[in-house]
PDB file of N, CA and C in Angstrom:
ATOM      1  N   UNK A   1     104.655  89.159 112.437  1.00  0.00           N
ATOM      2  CA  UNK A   1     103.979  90.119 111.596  1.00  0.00           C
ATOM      3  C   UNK A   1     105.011  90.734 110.655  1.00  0.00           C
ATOM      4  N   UNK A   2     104.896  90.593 109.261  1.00  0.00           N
ATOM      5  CA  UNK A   2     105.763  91.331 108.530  1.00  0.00           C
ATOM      6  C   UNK A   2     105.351  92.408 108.323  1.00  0.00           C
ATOM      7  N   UNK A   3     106.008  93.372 107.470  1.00  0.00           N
ATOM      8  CA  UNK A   3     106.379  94.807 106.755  1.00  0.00           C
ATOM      9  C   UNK A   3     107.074  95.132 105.820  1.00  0.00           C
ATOM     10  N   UNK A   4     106.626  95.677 105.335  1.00  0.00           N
ATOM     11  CA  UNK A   4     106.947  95.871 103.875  1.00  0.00           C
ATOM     12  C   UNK A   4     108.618  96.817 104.374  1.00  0.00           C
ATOM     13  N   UNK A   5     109.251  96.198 103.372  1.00  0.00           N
ATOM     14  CA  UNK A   5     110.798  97.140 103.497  1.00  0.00           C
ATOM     15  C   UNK A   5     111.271  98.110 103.665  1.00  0.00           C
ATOM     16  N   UNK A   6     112.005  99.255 103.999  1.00  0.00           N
ATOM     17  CA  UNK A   6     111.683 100.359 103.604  1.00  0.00           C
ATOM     18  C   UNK A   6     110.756 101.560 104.501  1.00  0.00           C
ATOM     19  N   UNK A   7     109.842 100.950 105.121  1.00  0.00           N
ATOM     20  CA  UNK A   7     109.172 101.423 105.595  1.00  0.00           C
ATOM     21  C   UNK A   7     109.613 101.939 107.305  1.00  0.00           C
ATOM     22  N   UNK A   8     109.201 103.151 107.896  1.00  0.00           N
ATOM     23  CA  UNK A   8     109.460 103.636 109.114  1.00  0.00           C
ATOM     24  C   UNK A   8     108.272 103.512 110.490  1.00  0.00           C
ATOM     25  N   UNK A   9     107.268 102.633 109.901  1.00  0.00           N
ATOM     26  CA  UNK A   9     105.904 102.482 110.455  1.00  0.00           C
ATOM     27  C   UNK A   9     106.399 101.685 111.839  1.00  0.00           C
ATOM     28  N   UNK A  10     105.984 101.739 112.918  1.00  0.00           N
ATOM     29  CA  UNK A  10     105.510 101.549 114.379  1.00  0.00           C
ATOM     30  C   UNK A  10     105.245 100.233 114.126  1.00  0.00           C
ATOM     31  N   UNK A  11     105.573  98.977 114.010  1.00  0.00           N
ATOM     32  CA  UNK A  11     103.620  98.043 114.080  1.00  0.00           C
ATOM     33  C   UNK A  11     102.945  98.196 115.400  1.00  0.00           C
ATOM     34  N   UNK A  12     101.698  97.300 115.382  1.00  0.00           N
ATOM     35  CA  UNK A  12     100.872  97.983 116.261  1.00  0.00           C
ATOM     36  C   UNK A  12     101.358  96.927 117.761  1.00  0.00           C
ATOM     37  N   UNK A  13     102.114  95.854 117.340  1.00  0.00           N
ATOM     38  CA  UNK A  13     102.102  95.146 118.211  1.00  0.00           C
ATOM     39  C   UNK A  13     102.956  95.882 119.333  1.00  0.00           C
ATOM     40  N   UNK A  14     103.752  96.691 118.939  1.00  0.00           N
ATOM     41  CA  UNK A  14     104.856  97.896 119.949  1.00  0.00           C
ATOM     42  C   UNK A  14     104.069  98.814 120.260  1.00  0.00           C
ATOM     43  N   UNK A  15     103.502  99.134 120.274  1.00  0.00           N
ATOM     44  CA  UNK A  15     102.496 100.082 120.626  1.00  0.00           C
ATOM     45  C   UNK A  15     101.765  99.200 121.787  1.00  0.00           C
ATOM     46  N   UNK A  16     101.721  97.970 121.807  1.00  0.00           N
ATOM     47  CA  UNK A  16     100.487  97.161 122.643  1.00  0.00           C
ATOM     48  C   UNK A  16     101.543  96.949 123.908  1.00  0.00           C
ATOM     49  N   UNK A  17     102.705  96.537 123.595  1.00  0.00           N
ATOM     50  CA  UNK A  17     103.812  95.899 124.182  1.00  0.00           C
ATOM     51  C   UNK A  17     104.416  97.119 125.522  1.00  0.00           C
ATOM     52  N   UNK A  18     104.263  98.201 124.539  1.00  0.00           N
ATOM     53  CA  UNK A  18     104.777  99.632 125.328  1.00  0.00           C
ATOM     54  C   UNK A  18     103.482 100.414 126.134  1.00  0.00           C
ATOM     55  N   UNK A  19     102.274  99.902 125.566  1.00  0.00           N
ATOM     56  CA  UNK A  19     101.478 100.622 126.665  1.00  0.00           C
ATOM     57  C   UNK A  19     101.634 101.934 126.809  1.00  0.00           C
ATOM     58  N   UNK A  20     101.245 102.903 127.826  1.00  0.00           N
ATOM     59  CA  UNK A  20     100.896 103.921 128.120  1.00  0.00           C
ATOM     60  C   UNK A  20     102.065 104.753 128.115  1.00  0.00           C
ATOM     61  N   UNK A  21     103.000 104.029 128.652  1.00  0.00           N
ATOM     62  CA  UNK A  21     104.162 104.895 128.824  1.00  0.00           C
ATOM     63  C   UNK A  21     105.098 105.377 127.538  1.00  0.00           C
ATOM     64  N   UNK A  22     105.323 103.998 126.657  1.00  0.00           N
ATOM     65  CA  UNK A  22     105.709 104.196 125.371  1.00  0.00           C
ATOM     66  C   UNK A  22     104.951 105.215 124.388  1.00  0.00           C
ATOM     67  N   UNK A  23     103.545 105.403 124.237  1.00  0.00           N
ATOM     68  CA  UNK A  23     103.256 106.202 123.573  1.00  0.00           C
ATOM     69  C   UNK A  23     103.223 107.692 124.742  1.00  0.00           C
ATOM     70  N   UNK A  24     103.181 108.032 125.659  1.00  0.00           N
ATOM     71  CA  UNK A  24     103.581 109.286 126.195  1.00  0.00           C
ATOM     72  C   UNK A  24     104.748 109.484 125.774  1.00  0.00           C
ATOM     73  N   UNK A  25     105.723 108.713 126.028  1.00  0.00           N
ATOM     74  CA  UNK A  25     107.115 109.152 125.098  1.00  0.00           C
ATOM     75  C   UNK A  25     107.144 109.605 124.150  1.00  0.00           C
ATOM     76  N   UNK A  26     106.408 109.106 123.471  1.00  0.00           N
ATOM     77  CA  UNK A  26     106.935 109.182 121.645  1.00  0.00           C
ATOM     78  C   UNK A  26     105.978 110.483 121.727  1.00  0.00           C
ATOM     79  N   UNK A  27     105.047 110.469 121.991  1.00  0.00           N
ATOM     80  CA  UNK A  27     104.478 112.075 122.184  1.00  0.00           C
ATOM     81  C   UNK A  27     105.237 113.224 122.186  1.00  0.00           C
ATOM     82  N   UNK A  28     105.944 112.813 123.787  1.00  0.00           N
ATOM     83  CA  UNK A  28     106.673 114.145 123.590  1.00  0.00           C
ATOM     84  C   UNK A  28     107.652 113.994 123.131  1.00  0.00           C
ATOM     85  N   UNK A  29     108.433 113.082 121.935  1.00  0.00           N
ATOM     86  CA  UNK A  29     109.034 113.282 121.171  1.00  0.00           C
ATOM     87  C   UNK A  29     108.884 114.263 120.109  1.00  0.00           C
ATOM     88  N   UNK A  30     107.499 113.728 119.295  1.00  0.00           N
ATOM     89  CA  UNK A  30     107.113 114.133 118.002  1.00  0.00           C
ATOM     90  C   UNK A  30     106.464 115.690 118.425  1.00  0.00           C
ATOM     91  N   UNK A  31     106.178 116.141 119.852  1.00  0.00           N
ATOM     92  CA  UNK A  31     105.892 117.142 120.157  1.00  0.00           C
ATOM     93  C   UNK A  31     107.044 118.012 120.059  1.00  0.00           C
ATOM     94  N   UNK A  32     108.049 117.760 120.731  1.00  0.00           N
ATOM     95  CA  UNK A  32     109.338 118.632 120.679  1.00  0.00           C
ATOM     96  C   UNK A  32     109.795 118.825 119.748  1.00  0.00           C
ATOM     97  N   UNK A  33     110.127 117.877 118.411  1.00  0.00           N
ATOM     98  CA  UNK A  33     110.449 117.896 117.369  1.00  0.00           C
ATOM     99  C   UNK A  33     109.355 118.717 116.413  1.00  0.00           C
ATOM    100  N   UNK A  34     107.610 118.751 116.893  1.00  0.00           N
ATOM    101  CA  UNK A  34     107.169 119.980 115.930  1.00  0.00           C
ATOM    102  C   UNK A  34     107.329 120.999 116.387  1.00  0.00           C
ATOM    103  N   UNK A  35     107.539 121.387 117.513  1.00  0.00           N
ATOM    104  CA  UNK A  35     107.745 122.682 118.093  1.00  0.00           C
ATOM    105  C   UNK A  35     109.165 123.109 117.625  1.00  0.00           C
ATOM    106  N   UNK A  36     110.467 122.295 117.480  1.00  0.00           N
ATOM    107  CA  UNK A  36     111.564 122.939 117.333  1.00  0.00           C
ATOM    108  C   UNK A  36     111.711 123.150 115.671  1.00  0.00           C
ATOM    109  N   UNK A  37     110.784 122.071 115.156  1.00  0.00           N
ATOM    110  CA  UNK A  37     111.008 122.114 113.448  1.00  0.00           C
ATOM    111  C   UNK A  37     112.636 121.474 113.092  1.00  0.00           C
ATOM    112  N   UNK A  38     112.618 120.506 113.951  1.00  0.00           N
ATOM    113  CA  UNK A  38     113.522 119.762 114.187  1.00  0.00           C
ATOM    114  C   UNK A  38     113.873 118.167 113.970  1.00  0.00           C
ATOM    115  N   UNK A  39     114.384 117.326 113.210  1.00  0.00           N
ATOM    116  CA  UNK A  39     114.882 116.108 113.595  1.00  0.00           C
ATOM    117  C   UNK A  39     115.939 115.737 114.131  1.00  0.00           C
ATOM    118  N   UNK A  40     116.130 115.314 115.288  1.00  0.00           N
ATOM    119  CA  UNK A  40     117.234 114.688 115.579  1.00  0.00           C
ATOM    120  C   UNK A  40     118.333 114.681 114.759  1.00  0.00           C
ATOM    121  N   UNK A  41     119.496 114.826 114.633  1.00  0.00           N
ATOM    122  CA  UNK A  41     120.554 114.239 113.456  1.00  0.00           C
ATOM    123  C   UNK A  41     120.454 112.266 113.519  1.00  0.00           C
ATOM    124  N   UNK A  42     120.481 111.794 114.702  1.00  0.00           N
ATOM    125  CA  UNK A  42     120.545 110.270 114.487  1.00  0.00           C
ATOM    126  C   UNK A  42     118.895 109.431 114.017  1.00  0.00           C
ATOM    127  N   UNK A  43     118.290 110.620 113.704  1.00  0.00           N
ATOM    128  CA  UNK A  43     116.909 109.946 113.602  1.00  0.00           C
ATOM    129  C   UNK A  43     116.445 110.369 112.163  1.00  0.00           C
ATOM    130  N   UNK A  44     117.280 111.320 111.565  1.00  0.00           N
ATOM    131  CA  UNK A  44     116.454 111.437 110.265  1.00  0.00           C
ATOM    132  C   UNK A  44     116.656 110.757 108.935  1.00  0.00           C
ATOM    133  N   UNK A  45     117.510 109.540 109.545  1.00  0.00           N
ATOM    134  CA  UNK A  45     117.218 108.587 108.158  1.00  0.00           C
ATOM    135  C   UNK A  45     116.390 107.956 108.165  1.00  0.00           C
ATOM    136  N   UNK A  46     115.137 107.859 109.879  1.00  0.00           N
ATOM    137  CA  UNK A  46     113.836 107.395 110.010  1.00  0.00           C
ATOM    138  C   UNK A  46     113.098 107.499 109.607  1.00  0.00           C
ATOM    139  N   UNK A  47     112.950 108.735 109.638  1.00  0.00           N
ATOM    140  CA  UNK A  47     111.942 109.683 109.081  1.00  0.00           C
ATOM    141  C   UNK A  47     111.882 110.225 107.672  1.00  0.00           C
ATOM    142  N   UNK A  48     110.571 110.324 106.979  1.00  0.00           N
ATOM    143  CA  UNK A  48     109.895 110.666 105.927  1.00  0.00           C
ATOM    144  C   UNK A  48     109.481 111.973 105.885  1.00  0.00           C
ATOM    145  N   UNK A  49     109.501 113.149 105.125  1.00  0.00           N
ATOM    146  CA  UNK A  49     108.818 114.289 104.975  1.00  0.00           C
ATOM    147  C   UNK A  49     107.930 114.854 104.073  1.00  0.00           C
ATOM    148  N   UNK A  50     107.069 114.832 104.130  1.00  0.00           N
ATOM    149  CA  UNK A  50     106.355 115.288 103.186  1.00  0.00           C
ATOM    150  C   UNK A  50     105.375 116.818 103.307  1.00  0.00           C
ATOM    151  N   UNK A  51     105.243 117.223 102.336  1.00  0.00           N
ATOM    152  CA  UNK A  51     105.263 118.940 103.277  1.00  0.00           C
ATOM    153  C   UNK A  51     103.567 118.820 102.192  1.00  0.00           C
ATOM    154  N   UNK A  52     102.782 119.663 102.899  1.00  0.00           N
ATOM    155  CA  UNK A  52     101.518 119.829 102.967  1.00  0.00           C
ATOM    156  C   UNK A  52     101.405 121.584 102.984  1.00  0.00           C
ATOM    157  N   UNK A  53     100.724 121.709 101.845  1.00  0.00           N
ATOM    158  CA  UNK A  53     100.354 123.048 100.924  1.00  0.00           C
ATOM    159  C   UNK A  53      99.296 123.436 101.056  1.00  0.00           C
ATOM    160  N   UNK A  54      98.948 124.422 101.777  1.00  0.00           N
ATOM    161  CA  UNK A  54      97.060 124.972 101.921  1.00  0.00           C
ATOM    162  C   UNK A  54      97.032 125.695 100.848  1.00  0.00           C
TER     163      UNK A  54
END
């Protein structure tokens, strides 16, 4: 399965591969990280931000 370059997207096949446990992880990853308002230092060349304006 390809992907476009550039990109920080999951595919879905890791998600299938990791099952239940892999996405509880990453949960409380992306949980801890909104609660602290935080990225990792080794993870934020992963990550994308885009900030959302009410």
């Amino acid at each position: 399965m390809a992907k476009a370059p550039g990109t920080g997207a999951i595919q879905a096949d890791v998600y299938k591969k990791g099952g239940k446990a892999l996405t509880a992880r990453l949960h409380q990853m992306f949980l801890l990280m909104w609660e602290q308002e935080t990225i990792p230092q080794r993870n934020q060349r992963n990550f994308h931000h885009t900030s959302v304006q009410a």
